[in-house]
C-alpha atoms as a PDB file:
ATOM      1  CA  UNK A   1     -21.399 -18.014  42.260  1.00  0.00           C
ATOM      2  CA  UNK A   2     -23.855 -20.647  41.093  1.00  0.00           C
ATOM      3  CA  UNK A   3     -23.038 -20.841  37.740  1.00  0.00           C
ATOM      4  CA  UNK A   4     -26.444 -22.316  35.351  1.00  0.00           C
ATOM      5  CA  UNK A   5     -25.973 -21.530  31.823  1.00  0.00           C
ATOM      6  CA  UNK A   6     -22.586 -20.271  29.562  1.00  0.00           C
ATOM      7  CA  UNK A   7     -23.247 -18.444  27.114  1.00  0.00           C
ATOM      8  CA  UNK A   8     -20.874 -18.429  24.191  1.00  0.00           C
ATOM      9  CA  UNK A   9     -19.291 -16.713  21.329  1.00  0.00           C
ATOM     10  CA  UNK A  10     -18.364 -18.301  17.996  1.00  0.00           C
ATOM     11  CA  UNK A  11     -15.857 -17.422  15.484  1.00  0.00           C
ATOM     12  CA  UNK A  12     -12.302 -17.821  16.913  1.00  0.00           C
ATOM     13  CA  UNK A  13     -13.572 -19.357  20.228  1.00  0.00           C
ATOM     14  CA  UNK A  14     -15.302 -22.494  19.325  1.00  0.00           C
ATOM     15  CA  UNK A  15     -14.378 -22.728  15.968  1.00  0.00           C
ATOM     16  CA  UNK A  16     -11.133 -21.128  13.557  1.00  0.00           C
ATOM     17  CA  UNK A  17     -13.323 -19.496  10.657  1.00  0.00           C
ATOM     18  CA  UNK A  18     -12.168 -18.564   7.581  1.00  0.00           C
ATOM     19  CA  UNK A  19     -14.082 -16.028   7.222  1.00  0.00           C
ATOM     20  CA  UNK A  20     -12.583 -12.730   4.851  1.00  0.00           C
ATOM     21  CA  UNK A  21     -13.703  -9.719   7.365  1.00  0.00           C
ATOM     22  CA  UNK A  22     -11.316  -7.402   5.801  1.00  0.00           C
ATOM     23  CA  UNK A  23     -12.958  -7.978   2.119  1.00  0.00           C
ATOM     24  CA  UNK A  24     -16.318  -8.133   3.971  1.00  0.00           C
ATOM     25  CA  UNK A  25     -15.864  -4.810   5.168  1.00  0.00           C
ATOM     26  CA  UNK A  26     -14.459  -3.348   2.162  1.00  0.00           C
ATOM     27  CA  UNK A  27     -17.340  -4.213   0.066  1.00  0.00           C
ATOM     28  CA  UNK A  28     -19.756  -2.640   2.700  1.00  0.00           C
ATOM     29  CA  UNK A  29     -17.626   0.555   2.385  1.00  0.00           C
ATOM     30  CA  UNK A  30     -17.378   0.382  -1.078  1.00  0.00           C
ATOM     31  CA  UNK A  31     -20.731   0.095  -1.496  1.00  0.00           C
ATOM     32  CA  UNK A  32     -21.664   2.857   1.224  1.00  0.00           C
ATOM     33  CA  UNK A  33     -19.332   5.458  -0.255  1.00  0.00           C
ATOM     34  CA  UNK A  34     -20.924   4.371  -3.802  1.00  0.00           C
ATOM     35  CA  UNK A  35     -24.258   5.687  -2.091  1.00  0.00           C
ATOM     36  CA  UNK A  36     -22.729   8.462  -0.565  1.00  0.00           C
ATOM     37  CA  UNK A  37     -20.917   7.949   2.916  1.00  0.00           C
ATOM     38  CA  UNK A  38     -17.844  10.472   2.636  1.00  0.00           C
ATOM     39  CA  UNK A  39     -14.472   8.387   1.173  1.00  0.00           C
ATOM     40  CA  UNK A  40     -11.750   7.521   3.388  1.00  0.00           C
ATOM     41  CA  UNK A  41     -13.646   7.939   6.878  1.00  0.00           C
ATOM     42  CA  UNK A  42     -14.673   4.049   7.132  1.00  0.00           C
ATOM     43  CA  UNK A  43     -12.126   1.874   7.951  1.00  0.00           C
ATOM     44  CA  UNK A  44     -12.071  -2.179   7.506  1.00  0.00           C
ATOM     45  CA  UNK A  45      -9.183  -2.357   9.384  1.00  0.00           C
ATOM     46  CA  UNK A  46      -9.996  -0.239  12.397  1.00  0.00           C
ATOM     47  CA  UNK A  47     -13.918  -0.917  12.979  1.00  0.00           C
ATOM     48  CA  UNK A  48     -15.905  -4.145  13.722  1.00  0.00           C
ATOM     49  CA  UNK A  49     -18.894  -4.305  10.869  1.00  0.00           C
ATOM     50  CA  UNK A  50     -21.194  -3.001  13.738  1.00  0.00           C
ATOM     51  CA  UNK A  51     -19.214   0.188  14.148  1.00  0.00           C
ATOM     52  CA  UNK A  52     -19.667   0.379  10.264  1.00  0.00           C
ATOM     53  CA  UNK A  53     -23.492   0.083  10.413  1.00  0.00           C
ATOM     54  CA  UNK A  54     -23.830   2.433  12.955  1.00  0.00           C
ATOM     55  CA  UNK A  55     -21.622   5.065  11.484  1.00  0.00           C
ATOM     56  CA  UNK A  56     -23.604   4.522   8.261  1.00  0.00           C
ATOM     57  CA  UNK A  57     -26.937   4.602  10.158  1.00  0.00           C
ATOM     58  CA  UNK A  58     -25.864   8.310  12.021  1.00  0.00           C
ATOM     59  CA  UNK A  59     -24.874   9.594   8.861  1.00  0.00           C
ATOM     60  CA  UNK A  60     -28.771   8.870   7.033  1.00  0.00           C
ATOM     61  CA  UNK A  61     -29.754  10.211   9.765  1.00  0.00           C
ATOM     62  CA  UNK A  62     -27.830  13.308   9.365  1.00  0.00           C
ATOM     63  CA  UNK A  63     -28.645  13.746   5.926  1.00  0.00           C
ATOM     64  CA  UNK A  64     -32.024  12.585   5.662  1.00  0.00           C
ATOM     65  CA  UNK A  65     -31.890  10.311   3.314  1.00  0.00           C
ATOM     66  CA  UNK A  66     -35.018   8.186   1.972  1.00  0.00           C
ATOM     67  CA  UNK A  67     -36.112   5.310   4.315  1.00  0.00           C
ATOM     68  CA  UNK A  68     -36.659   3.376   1.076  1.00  0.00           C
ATOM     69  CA  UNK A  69     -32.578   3.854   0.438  1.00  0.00           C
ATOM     70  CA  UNK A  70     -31.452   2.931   4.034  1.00  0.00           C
ATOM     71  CA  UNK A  71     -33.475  -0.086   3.759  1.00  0.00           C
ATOM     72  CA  UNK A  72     -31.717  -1.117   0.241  1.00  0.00           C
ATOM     73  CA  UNK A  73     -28.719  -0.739   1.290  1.00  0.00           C
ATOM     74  CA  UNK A  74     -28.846  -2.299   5.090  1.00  0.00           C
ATOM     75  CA  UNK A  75     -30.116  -5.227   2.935  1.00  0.00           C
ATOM     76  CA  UNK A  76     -27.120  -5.004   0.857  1.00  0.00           C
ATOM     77  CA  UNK A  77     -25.081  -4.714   4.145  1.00  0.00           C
ATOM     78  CA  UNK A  78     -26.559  -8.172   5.005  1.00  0.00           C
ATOM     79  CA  UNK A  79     -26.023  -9.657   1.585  1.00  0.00           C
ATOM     80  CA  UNK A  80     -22.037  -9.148   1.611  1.00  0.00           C
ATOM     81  CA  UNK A  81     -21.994 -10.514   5.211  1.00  0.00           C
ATOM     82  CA  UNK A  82     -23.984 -13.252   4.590  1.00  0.00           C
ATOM     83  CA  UNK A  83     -22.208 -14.105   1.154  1.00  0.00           C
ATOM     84  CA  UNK A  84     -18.848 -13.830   2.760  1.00  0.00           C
ATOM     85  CA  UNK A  85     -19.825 -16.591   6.354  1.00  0.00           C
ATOM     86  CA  UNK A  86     -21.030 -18.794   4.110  1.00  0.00           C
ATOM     87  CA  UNK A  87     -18.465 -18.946   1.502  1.00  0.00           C
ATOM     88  CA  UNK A  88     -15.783 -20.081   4.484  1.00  0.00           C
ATOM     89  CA  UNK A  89     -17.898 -22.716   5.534  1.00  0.00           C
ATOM     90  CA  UNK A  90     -16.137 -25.028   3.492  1.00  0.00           C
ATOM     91  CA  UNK A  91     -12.398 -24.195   4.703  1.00  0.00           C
ATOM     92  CA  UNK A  92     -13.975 -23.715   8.672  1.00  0.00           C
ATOM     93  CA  UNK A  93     -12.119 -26.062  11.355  1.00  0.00           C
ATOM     94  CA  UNK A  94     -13.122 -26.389  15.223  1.00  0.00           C
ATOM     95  CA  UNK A  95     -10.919 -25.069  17.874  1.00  0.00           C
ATOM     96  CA  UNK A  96      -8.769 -27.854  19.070  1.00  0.00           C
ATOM     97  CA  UNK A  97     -10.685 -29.993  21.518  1.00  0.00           C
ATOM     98  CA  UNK A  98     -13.424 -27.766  21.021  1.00  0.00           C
ATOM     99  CA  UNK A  99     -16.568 -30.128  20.303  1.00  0.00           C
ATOM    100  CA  UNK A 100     -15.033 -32.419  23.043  1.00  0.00           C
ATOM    101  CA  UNK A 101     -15.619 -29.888  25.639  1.00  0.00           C
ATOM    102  CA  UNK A 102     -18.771 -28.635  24.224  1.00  0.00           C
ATOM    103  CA  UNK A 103     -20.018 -32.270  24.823  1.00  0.00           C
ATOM    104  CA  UNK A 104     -18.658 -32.972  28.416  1.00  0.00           C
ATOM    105  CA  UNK A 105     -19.973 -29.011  29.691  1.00  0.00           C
ATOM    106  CA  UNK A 106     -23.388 -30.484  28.599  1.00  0.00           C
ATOM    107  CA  UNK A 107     -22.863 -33.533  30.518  1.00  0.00           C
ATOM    108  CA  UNK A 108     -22.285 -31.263  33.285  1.00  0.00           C
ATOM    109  CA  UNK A 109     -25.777 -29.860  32.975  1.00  0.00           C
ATOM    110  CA  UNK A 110     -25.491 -26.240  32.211  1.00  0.00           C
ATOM    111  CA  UNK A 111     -27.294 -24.683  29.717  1.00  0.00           C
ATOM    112  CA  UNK A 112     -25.733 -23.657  26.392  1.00  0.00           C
ATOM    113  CA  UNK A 113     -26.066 -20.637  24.288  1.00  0.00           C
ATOM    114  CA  UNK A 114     -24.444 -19.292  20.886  1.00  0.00           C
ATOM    115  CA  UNK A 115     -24.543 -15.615  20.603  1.00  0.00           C
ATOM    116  CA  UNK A 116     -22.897 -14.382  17.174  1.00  0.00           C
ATOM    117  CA  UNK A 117     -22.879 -11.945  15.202  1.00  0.00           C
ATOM    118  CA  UNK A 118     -22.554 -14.239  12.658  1.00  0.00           C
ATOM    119  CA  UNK A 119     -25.888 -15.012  10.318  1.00  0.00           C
ATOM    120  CA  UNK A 120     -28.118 -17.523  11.961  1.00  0.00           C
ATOM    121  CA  UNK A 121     -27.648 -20.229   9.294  1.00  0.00           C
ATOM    122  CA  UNK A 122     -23.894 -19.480   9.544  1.00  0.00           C
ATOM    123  CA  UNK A 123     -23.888 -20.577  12.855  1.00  0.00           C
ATOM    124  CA  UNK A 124     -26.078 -23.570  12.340  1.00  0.00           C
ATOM    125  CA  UNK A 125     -23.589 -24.705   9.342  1.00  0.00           C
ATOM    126  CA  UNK A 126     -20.504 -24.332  11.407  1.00  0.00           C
ATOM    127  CA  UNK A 127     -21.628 -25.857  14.368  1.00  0.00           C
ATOM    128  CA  UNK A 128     -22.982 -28.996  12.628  1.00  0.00           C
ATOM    129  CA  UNK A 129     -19.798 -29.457  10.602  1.00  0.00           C
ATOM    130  CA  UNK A 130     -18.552 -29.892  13.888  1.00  0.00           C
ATOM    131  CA  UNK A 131     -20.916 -32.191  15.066  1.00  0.00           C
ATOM    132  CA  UNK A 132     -21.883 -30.007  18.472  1.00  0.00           C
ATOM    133  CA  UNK A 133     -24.879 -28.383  16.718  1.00  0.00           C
ATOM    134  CA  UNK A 134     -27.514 -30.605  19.283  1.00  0.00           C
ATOM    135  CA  UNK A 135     -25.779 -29.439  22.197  1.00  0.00           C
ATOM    136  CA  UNK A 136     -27.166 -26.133  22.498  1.00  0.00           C
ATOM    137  CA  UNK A 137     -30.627 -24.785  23.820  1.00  0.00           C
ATOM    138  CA  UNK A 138     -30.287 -21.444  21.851  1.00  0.00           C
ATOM    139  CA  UNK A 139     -28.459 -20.088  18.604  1.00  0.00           C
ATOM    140  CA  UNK A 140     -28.784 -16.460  18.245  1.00  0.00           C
ATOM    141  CA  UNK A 141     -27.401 -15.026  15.287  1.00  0.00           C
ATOM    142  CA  UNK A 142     -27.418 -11.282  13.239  1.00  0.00           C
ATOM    143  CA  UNK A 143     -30.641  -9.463  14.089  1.00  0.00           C
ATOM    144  CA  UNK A 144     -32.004 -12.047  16.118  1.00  0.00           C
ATOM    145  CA  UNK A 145     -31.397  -9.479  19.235  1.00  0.00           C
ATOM    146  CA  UNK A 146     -32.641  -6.559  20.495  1.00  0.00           C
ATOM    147  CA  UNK A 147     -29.231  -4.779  19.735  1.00  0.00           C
ATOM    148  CA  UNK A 148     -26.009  -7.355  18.897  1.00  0.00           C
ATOM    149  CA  UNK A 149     -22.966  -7.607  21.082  1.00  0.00           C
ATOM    150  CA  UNK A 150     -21.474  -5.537  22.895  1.00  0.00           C
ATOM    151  CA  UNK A 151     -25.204  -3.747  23.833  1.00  0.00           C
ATOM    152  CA  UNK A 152     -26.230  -5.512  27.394  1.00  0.00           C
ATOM    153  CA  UNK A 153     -29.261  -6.270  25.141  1.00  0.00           C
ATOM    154  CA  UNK A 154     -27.850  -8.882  23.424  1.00  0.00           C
ATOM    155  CA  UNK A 155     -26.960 -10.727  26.227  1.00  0.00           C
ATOM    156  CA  UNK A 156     -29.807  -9.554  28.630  1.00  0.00           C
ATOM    157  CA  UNK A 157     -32.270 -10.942  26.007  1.00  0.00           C
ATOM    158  CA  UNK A 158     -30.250 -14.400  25.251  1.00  0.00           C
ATOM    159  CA  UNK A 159     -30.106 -14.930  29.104  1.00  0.00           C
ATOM    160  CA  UNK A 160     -33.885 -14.357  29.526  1.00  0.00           C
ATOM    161  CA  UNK A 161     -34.687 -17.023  26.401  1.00  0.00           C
ATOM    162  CA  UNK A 162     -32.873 -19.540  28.231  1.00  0.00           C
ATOM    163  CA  UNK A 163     -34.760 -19.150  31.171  1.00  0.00           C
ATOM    164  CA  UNK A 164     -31.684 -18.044  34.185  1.00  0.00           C
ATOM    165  CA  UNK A 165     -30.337 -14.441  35.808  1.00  0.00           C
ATOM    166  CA  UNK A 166     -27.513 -13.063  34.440  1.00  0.00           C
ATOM    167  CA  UNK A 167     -26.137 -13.298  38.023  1.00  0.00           C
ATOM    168  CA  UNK A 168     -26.432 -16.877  37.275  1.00  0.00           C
ATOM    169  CA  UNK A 169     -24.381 -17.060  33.410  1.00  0.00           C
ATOM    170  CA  UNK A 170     -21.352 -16.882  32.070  1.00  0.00           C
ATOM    171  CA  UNK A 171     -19.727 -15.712  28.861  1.00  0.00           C
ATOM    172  CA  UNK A 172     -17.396 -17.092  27.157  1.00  0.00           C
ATOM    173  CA  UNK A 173     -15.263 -15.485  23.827  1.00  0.00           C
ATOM    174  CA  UNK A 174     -12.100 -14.422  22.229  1.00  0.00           C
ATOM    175  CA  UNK A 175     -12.203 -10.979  22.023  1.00  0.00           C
ATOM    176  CA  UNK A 176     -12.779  -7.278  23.732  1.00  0.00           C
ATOM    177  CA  UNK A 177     -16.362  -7.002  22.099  1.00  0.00           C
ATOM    178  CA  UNK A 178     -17.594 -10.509  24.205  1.00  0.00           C
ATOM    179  CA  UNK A 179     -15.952  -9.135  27.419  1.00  0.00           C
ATOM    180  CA  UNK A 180     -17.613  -5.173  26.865  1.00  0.00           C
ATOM    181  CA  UNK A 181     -20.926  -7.646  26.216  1.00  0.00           C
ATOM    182  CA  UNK A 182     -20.531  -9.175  29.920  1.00  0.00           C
ATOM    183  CA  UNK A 183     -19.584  -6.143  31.355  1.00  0.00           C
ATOM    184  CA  UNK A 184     -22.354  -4.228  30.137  1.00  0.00           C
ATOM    185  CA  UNK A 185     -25.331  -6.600  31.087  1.00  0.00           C
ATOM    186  CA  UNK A 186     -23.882  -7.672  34.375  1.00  0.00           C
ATOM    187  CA  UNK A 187     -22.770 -10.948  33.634  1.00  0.00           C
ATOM    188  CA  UNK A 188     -19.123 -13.069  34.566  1.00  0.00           C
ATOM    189  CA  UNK A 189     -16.668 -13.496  31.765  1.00  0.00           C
ATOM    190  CA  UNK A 190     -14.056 -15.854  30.807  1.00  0.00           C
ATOM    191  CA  UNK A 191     -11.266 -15.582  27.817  1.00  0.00           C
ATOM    192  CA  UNK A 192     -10.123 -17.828  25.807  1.00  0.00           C
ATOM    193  CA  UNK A 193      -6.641 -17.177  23.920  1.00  0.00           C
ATOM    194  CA  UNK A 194      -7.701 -17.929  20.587  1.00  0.00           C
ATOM    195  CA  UNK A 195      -8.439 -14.907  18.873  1.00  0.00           C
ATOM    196  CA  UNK A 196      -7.503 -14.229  15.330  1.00  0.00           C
ATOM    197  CA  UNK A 197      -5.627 -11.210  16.609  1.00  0.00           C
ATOM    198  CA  UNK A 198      -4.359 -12.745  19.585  1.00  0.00           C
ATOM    199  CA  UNK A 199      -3.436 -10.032  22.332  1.00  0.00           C
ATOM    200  CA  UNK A 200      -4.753  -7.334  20.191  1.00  0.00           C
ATOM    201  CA  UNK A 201      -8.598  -8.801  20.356  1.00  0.00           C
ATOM    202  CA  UNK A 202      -8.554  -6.740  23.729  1.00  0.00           C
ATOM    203  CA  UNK A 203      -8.749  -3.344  24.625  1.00  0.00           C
ATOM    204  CA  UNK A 204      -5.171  -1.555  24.972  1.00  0.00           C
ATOM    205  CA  UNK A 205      -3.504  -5.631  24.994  1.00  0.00           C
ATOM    206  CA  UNK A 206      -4.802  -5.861  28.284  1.00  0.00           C
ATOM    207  CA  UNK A 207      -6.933 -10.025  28.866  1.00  0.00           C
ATOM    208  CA  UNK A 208      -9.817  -9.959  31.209  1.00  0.00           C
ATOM    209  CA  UNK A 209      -9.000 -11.397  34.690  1.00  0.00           C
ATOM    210  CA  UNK A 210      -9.791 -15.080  33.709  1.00  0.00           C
ATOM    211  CA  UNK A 211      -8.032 -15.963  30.712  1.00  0.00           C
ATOM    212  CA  UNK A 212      -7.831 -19.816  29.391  1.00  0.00           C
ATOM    213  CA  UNK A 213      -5.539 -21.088  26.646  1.00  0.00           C
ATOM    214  CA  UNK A 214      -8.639 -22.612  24.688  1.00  0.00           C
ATOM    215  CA  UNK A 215     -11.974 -23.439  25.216  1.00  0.00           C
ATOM    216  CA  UNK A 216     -10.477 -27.001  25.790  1.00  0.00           C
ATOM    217  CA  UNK A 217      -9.691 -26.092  29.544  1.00  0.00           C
ATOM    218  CA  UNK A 218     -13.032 -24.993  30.442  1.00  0.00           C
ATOM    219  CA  UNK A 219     -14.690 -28.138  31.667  1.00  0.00           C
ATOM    220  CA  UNK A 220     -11.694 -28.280  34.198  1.00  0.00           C
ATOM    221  CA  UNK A 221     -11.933 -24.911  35.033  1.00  0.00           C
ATOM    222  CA  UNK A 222     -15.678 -24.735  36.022  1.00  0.00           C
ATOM    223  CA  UNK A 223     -15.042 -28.186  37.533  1.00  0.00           C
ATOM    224  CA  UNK A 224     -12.523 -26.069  40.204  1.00  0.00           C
ATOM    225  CA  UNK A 225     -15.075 -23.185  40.527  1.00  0.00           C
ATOM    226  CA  UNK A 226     -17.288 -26.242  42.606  1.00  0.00           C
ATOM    227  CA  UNK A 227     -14.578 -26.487  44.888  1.00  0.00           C
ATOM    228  CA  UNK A 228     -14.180 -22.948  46.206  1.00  0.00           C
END
């Protein structure tokens, strides 16, 4: 495999945010059921904000309600996930040894990517505080794709902006939803053991194949991938 580009995830692989999903996602919820999602079916605990805002979505859909309404309240969607990434700027550190091997994999020559489904200036904030911001081609962020992670055409689209195949990318996160994202578009994954959840951030506690301790060990470990 001739490995051109990596293509990475954010929170809890390149840097430890601070970010408050569980209030995030109550305040969606709240303000869904406010506008009349059924109480009690949404769950901040058991769905990703995605799963929310599709659920929501389907159930417009079902009831026909005004497109005027779904647009005021997707916007008010954004505005309590934008509110809460930037408020944790401030408390945000980097992965251990992160930025270091941000720096040396672009020494190496590959092509760099964010894909988040964090807010775009989120993303720009976090990875400036920790001083790797320059090192990227491409920052994608909320609503910047096609359809966010884990659709293939989040990934499909990020692949085709840097210019490579998937056949020739790799992606790199902390959790289930990054390695469903791979799977789906066709692309190579590899783990990193630093998700907020820790075994739970994958499906049934099972780690993809290639699992590293941080993103600290990946310069070494595409270093080896040369060799075989």
């Amino acid at each position: 495999m001739k490995i051109k580009a990596i293509v990475f995830d954010l929170d809890s692989t390149l840097i430890e945010s601070s970010v408050d999903f569980p209030k995030m996602k109550k305040n969606m919820i709240k303000e869904l059921e406010k506008n009349g999602y059924p109480k009690d079916k949404l769950s901040p605990t058991d769905q990703t904000t995605v799963q929310i805002l599709e659920a929501a979505e389907k159930f417009w859909e079902k009831t026909d309600k005004q497109i005027e309404e779904r647009q005021k309240l997707r916007e008010k969607m954004d505005y309590y996930m934008n509110q809460g990434e930037i408020e944790s700027i401030k408390n945000l550190k980097e992965i251990p040894g992160a930025s270091e091997a941000i720096k040396k994999i672009n020494r190496m020559g590959y092509k760099m990517a964010i894909l988040t489904r964090g807010h775009h200036d989120y993303a720009e904030l976090a990875l400036e505080k920790i001083s790797i911001k320059d090192e990227f081609d491409l920052i994608l962020g909320r609503g910047e794709t096609p359809k966010p992670k884990p659709y293939p055409e989040a990934l499909l689209y990020t692949v085709e902006k840097l210019g490579v195949d998937i056949s020739e990318t790799v992606m790199v996160g902390d959790h289930q939803i990054d390695s469903d994202s791979a799977s789906s578009s066709g692309c190579d994954f590899i783990g990193v053991a630093t998700g907020r959840r820790g075994i739970r951030s994958w499906a049934n506690e099972n780690p993809p194949p290639v699992l590293l301790e941080s993103v600290k060990e990946l310069p070494e470990y595409l270093e080896s991938l040369k060799n075989v």
